[in-house]
C-alpha atoms as a PDB file:
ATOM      1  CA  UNK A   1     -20.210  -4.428  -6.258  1.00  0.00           C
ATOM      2  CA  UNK A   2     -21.371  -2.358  -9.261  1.00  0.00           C
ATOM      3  CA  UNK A   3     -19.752   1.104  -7.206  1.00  0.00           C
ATOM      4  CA  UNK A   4     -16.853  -1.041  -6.717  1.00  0.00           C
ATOM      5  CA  UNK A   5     -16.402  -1.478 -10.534  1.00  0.00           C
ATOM      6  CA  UNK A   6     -17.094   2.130 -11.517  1.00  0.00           C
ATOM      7  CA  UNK A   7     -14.272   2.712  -8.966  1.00  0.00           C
ATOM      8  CA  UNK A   8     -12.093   0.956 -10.493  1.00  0.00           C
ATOM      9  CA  UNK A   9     -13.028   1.659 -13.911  1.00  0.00           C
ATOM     10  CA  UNK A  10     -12.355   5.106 -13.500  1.00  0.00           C
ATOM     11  CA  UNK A  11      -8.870   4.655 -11.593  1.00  0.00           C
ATOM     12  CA  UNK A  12      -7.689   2.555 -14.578  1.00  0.00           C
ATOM     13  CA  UNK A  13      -8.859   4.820 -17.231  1.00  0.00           C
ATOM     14  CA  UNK A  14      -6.490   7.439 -15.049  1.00  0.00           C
ATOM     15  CA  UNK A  15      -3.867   5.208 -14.325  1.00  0.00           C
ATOM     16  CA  UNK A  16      -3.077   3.118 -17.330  1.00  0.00           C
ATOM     17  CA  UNK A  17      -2.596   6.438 -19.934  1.00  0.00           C
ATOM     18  CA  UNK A  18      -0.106   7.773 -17.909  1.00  0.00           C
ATOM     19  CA  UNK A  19       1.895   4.205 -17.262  1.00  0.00           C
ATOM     20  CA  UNK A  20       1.443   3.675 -21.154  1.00  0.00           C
ATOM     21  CA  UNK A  21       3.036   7.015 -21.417  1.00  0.00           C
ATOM     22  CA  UNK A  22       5.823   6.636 -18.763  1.00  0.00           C
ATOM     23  CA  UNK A  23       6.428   2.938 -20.431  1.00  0.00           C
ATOM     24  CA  UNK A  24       7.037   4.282 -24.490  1.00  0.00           C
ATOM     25  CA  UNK A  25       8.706   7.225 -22.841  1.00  0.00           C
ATOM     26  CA  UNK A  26      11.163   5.051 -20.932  1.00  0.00           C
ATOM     27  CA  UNK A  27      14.535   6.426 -19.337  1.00  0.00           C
ATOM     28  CA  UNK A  28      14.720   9.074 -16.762  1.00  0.00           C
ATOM     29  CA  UNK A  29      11.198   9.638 -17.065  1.00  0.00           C
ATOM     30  CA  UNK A  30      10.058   6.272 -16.427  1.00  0.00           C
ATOM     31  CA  UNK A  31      12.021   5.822 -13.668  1.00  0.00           C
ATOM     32  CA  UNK A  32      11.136   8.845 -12.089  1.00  0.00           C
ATOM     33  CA  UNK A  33       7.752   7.399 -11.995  1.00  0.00           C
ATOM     34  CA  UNK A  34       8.690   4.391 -10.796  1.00  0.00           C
ATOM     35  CA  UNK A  35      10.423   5.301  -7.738  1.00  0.00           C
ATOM     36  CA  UNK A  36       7.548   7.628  -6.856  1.00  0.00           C
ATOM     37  CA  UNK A  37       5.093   4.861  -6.859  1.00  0.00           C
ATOM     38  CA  UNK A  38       7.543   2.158  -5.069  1.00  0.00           C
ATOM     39  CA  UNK A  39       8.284   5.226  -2.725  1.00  0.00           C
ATOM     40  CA  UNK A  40       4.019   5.301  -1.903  1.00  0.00           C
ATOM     41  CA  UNK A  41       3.937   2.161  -1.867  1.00  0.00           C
ATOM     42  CA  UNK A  42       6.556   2.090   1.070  1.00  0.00           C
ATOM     43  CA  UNK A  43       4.750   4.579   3.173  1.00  0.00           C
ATOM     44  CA  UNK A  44       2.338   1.842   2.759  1.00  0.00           C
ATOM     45  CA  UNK A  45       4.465  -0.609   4.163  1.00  0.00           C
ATOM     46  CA  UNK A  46       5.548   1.424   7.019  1.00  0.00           C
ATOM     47  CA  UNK A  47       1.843   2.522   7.967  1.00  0.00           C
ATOM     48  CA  UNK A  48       1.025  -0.667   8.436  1.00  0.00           C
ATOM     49  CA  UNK A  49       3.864  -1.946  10.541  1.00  0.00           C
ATOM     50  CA  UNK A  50       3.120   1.369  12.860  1.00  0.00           C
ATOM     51  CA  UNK A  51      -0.118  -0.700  13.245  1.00  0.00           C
ATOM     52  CA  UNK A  52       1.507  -2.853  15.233  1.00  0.00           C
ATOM     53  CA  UNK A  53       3.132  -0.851  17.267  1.00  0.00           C
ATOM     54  CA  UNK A  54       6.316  -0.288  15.210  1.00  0.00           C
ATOM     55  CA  UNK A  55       8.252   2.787  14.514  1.00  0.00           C
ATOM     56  CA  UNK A  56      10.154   2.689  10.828  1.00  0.00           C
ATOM     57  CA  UNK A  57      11.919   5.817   9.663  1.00  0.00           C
ATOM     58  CA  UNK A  58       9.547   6.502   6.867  1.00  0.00           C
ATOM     59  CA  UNK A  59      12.224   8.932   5.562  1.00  0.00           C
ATOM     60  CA  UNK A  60      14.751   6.483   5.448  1.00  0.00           C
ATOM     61  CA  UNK A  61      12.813   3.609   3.925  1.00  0.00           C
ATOM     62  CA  UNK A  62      11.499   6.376   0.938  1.00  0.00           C
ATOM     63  CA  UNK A  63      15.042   7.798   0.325  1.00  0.00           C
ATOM     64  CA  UNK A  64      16.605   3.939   0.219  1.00  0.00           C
ATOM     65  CA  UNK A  65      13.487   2.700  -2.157  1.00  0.00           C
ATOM     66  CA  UNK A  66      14.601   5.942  -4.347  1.00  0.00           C
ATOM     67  CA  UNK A  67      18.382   4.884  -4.856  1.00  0.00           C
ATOM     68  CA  UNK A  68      17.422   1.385  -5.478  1.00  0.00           C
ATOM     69  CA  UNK A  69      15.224   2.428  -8.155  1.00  0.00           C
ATOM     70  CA  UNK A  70      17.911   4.492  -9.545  1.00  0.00           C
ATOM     71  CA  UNK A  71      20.491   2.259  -9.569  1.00  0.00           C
ATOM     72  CA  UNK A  72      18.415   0.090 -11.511  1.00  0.00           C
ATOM     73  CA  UNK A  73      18.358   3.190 -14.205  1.00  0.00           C
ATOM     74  CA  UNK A  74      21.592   3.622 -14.224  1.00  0.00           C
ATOM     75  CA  UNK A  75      22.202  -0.286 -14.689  1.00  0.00           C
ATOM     76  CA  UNK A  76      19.521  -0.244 -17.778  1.00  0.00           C
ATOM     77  CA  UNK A  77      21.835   2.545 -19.348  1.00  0.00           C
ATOM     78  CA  UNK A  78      24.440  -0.678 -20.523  1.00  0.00           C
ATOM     79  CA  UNK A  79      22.288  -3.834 -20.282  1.00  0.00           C
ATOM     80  CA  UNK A  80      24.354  -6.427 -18.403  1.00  0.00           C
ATOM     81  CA  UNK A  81      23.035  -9.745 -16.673  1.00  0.00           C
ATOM     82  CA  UNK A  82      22.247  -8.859 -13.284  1.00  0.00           C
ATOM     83  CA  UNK A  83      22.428 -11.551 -10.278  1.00  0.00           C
ATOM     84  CA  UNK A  84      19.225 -12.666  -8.936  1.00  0.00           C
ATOM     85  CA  UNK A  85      20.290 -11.048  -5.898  1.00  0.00           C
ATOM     86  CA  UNK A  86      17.741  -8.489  -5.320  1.00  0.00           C
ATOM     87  CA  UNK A  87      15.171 -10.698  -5.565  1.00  0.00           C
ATOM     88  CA  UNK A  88      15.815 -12.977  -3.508  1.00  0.00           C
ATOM     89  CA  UNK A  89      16.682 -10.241  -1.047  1.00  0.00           C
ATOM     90  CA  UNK A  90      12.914  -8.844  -1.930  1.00  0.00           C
ATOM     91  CA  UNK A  91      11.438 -12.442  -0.771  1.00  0.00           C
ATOM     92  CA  UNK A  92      13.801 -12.335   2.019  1.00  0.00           C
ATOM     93  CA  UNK A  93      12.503  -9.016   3.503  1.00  0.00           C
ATOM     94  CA  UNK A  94       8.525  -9.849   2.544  1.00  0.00           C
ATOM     95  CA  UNK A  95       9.156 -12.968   4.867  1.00  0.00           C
ATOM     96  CA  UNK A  96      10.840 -11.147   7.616  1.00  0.00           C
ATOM     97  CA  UNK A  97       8.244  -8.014   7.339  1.00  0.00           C
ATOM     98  CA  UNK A  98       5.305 -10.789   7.553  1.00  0.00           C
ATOM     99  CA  UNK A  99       6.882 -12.561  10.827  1.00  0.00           C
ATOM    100  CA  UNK A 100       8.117  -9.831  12.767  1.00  0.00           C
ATOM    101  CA  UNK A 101       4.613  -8.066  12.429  1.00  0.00           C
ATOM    102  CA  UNK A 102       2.751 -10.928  13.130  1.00  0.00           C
ATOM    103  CA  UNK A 103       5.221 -12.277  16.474  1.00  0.00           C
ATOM    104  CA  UNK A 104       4.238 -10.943  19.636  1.00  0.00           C
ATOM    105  CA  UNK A 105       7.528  -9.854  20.570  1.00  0.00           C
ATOM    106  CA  UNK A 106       7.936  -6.340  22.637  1.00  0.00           C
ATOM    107  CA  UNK A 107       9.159  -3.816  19.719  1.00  0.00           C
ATOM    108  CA  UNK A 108      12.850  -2.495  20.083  1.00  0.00           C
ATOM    109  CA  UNK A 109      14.907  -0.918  18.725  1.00  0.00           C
ATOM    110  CA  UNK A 110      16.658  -3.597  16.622  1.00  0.00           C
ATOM    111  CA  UNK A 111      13.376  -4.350  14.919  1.00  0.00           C
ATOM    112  CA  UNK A 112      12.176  -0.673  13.936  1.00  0.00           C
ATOM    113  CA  UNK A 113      15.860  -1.265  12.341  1.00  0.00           C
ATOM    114  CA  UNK A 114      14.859  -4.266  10.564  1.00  0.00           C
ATOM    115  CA  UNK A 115      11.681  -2.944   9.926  1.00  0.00           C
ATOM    116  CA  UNK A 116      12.804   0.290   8.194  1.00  0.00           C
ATOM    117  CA  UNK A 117      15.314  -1.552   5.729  1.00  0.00           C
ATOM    118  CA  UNK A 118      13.365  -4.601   5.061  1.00  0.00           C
ATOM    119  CA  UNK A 119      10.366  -2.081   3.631  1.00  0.00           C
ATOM    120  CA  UNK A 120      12.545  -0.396   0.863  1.00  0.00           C
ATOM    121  CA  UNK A 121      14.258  -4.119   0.083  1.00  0.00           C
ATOM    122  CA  UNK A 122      10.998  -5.751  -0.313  1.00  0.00           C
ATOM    123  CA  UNK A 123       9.562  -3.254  -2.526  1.00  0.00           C
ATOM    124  CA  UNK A 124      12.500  -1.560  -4.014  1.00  0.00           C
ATOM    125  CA  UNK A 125      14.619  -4.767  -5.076  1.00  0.00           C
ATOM    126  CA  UNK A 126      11.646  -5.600  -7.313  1.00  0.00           C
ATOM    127  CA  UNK A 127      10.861  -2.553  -8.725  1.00  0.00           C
ATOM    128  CA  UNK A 128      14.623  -2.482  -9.768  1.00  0.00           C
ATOM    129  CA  UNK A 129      14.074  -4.645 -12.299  1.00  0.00           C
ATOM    130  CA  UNK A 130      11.550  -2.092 -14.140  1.00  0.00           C
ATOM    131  CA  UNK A 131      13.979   0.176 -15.456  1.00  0.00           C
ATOM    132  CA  UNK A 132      15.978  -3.322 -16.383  1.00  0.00           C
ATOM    133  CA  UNK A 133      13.566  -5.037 -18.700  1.00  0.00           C
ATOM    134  CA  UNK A 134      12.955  -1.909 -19.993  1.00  0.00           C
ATOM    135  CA  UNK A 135      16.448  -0.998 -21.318  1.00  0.00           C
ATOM    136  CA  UNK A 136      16.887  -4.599 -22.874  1.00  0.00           C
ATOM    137  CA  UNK A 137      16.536  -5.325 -26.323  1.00  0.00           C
ATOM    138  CA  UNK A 138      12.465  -4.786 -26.932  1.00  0.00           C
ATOM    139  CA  UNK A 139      12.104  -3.651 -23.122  1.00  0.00           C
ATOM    140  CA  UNK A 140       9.210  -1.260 -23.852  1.00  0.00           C
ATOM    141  CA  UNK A 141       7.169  -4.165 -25.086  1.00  0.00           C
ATOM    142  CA  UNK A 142       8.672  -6.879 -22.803  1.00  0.00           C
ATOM    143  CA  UNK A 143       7.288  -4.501 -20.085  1.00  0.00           C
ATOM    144  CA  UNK A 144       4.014  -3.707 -21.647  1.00  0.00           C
ATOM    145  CA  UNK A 145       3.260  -7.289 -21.697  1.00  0.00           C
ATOM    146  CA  UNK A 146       4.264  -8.262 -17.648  1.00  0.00           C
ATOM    147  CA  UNK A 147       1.686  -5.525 -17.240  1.00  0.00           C
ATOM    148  CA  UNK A 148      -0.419  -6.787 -19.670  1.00  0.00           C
ATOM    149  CA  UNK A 149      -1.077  -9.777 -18.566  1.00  0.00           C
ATOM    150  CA  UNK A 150      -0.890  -9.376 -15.073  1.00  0.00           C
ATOM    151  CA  UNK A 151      -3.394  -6.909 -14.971  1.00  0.00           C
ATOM    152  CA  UNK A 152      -5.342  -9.149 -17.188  1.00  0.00           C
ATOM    153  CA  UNK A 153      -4.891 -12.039 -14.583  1.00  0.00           C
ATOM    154  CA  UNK A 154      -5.735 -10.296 -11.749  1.00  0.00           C
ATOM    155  CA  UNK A 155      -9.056  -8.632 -12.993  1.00  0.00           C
ATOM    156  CA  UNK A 156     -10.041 -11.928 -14.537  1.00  0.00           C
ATOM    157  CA  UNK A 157      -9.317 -13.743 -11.407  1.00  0.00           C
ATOM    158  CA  UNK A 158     -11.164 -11.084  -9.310  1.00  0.00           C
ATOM    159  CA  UNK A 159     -14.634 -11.481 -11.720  1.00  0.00           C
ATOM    160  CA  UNK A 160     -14.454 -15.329 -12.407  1.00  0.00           C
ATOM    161  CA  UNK A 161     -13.836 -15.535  -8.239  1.00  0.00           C
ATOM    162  CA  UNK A 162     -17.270 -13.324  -7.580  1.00  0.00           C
ATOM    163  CA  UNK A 163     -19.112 -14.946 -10.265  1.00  0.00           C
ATOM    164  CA  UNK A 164     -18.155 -18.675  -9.766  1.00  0.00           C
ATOM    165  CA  UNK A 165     -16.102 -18.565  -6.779  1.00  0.00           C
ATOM    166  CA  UNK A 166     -17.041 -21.408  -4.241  1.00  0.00           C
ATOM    167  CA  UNK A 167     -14.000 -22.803  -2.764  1.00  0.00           C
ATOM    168  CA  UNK A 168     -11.869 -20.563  -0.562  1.00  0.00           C
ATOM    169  CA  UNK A 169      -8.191 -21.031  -1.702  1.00  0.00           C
ATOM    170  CA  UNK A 170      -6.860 -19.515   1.269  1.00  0.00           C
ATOM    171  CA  UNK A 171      -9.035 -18.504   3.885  1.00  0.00           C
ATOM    172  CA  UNK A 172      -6.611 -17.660   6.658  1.00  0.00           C
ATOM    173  CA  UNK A 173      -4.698 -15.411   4.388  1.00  0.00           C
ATOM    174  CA  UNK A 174      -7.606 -14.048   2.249  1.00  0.00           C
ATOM    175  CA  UNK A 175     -11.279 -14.475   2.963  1.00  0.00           C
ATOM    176  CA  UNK A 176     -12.239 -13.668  -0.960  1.00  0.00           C
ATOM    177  CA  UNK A 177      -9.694 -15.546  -3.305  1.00  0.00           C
ATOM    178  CA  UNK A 178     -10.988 -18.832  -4.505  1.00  0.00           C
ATOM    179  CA  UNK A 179     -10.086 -21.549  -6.171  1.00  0.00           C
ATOM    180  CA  UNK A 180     -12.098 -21.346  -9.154  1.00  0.00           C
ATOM    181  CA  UNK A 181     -10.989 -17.440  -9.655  1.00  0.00           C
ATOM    182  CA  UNK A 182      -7.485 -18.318  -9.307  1.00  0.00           C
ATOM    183  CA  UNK A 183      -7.839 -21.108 -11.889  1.00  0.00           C
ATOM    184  CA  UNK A 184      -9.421 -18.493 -14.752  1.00  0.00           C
ATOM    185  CA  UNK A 185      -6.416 -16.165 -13.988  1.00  0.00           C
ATOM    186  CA  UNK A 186      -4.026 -18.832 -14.629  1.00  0.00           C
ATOM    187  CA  UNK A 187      -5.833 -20.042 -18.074  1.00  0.00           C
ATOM    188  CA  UNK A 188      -6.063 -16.311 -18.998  1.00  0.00           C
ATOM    189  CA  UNK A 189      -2.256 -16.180 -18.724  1.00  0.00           C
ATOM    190  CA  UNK A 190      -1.805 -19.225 -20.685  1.00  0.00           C
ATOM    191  CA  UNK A 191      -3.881 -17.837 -23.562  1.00  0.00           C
ATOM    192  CA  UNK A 192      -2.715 -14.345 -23.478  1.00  0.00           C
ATOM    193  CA  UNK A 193       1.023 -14.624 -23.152  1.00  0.00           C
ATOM    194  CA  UNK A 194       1.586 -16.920 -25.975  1.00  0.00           C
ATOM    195  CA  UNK A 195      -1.115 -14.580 -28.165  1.00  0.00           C
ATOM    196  CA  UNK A 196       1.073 -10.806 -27.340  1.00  0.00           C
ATOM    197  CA  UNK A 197       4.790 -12.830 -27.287  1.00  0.00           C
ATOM    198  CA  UNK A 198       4.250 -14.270 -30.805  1.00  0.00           C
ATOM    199  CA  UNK A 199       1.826 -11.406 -32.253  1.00  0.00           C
ATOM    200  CA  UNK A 200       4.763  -8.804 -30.927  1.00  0.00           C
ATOM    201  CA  UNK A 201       7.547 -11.394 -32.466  1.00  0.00           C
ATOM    202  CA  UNK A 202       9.242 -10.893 -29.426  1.00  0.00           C
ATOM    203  CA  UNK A 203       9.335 -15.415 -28.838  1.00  0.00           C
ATOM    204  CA  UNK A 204       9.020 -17.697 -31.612  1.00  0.00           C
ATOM    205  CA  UNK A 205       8.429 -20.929 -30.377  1.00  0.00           C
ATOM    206  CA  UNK A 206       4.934 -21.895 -28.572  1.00  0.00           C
ATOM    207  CA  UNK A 207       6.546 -23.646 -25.854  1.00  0.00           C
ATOM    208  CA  UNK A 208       8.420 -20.781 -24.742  1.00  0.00           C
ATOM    209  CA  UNK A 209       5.640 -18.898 -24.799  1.00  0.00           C
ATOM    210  CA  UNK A 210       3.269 -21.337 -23.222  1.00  0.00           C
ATOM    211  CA  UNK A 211       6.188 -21.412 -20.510  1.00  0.00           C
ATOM    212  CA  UNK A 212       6.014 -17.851 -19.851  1.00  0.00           C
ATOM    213  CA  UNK A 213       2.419 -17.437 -19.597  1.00  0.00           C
ATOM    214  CA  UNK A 214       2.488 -20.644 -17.168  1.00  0.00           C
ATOM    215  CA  UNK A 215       5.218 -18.930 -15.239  1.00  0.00           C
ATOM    216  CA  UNK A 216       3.702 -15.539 -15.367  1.00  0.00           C
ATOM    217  CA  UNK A 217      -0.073 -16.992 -14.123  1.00  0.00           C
ATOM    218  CA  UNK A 218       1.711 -18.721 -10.860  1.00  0.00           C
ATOM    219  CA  UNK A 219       4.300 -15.853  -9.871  1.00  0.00           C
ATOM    220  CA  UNK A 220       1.500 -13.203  -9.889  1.00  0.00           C
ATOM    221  CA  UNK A 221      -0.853 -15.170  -7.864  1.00  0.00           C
ATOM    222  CA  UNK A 222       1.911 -15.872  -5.388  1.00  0.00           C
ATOM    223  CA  UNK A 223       2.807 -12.326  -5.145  1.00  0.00           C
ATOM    224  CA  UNK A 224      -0.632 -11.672  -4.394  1.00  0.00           C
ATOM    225  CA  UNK A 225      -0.900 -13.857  -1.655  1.00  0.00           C
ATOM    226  CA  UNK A 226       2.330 -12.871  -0.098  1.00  0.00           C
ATOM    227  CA  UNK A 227       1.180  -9.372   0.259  1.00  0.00           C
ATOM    228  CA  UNK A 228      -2.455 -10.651   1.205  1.00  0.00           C
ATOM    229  CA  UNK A 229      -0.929 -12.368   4.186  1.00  0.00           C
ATOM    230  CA  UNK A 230       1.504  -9.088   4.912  1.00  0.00           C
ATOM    231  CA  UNK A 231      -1.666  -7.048   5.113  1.00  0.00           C
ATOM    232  CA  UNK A 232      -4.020 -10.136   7.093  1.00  0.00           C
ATOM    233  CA  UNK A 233      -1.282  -9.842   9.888  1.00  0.00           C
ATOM    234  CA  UNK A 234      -1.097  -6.270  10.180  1.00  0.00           C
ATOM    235  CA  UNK A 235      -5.071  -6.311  10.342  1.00  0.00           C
ATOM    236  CA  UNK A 236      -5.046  -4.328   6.929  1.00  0.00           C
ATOM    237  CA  UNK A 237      -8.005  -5.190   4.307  1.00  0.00           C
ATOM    238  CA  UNK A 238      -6.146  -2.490   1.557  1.00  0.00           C
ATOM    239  CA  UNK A 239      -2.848  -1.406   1.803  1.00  0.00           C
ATOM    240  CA  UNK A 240      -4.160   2.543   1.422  1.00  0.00           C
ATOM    241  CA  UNK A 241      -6.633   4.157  -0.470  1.00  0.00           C
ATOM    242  CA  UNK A 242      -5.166   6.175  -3.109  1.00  0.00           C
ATOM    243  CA  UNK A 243      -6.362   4.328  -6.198  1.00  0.00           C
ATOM    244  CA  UNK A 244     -10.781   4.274  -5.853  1.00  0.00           C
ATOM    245  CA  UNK A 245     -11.395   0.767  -6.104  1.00  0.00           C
ATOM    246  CA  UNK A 246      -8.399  -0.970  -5.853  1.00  0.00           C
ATOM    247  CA  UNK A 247      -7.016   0.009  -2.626  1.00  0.00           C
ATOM    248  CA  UNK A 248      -3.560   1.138  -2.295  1.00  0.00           C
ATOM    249  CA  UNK A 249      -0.353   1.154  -4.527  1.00  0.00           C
ATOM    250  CA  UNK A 250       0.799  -1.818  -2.705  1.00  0.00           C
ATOM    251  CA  UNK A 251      -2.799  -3.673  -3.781  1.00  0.00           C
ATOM    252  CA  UNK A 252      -1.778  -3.045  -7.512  1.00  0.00           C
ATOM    253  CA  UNK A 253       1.580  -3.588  -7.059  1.00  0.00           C
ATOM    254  CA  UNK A 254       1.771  -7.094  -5.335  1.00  0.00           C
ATOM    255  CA  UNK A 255       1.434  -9.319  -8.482  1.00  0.00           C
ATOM    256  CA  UNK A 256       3.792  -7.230 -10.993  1.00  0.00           C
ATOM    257  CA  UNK A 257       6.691  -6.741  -8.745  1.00  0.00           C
ATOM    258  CA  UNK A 258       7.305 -10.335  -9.038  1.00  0.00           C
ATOM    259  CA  UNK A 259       6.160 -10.336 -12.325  1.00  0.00           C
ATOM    260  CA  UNK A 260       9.168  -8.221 -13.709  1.00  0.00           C
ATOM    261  CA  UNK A 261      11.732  -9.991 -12.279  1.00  0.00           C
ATOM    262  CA  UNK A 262      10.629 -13.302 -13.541  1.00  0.00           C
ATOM    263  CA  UNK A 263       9.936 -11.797 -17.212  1.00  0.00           C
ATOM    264  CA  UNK A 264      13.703 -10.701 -16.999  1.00  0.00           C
ATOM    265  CA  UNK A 265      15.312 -13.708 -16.043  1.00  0.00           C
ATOM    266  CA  UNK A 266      13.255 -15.680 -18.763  1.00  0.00           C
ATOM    267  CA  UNK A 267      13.683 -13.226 -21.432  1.00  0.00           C
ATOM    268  CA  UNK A 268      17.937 -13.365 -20.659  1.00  0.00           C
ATOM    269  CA  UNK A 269      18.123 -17.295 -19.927  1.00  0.00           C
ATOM    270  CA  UNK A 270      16.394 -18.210 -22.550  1.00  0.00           C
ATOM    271  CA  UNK A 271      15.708 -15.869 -25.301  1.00  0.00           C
ATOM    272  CA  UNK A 272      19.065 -13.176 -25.520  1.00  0.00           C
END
């Protein structure tokens, strides 16, 4: 436990300079950084699903997580409301990755297909919306504060779970998230959110902001679980090992993704 902390103490103080950079930074540059990390983050993907005996084109999946990314750029250059398409297409593909690994169906063809575009969706079609919020009005610090939080969320439910954890929320999809962890992210995001939003004047009224950090504590914890449950069927306990500590990208990755789509729609339903 106390290795596991250094770990991850010393990925974050790596890690979270040069996203604070890439965030203040923002166009081409962010981007850039983005798709590298969603394009990790699909090798990921696609090394698991060779776990079970399927055979994406890893070259295809990187290249089509790439032009989603970039499209997203070059829809951030002139800020427009965007569809809720890709997200829904993002859930869509997370479902289908989840089933078709976990069926016992002979592999063909058709799937390694399905496989290979439903990696990039799921992955790409929510890191789209990074370079979105970002080119909206306040976008650096509407992004800073999705990561924010979420990061806040997950490390405080990750503590509160080892310290006071006793009920498994989910044991069939994750043997260490409880109940009681889960419950002191959620809180945390209901204090936080309303504290940056109103500090930052980016919302004015409490019950937005309450709303948001209610929102925010639920759709992280649910992205969690969804790629939990990916990685549980693939027989995966980390995604991949390239951030000490935390696992893979994919680990860090599976509570914001969701996280920046929902902080866009808010911010342009209710706020611009």
């Amino acid at each position: 436990m106390v290795l596991q902390v250094r770990l991850r103490l010393i990925t974050a103080s790596v890690a979270l300079p040069i996203l604070a950079i890439l965030v203040f930074w923002g166009g081409w540059l962010f981007s850039l950084g983005i798709a590298v990390v969603a394009a990790v983050a699909v090798i990921e993907i696609c090394n698991m699903a060779r776990s079970g005996g399927f055979y994406p084109l890893s070259i295809v999946s990187v290249f089509s997580v790439v032009l989603i990314v970039c499209i997203g750029y070059f829809l951030s250059q002139d800020p427009l409301y965007i569809f809720p398409v890709p997200v829904i297409l993002a859930t869509a593909s997370l479902v289908y990755l989840t089933w078709v690994i976990a069926s016992n169906n002979p592999v063909s063809w058709i799937s390694n297909i399905g496989v290979t575009i439903a990696c990039p969706c799921y992955v790409g079609c929510l890191m789209f919306y990074a370079p979105i919020l970002r080119g909206i009005d306040q976008g650096t610090l509407w992004v800073l504060v999705t990561l924010t939080v979420t990061f806040a969320v997950d490390t405080g439910a990750l503590y509160a779970g080892k310290k006071f954890g006793k009920n498994l929320m989910v044991p069939s999809i994750s043997p260490s998230k409880t109940w009681e962890g889960a419950v002191a992210g959620f809180i945390l995001s209901i204090v936080l959110t309303p504290m940056l939003v109103i500090f930052l004047d980016l919302i004015d009224s409490l019950y937005l902001a309450l709303g948001l950090g209610f929102l925010i504590g639920i759709v992280g914890q649910l992205g969690d679980l969804a790629e939990s449950k990916l990685k549980r069927v693939a027989g995966f306990k980390d995604s991949g090992v390239l951030m000490p500590g935390h696992g893979g990208v994919l680990d860090r990755l599976d509570s914001v993704v969701f996280n920046l789509a929902l902080v866009y729609y808010f911010v342009i339903w209710t706020i611009q």
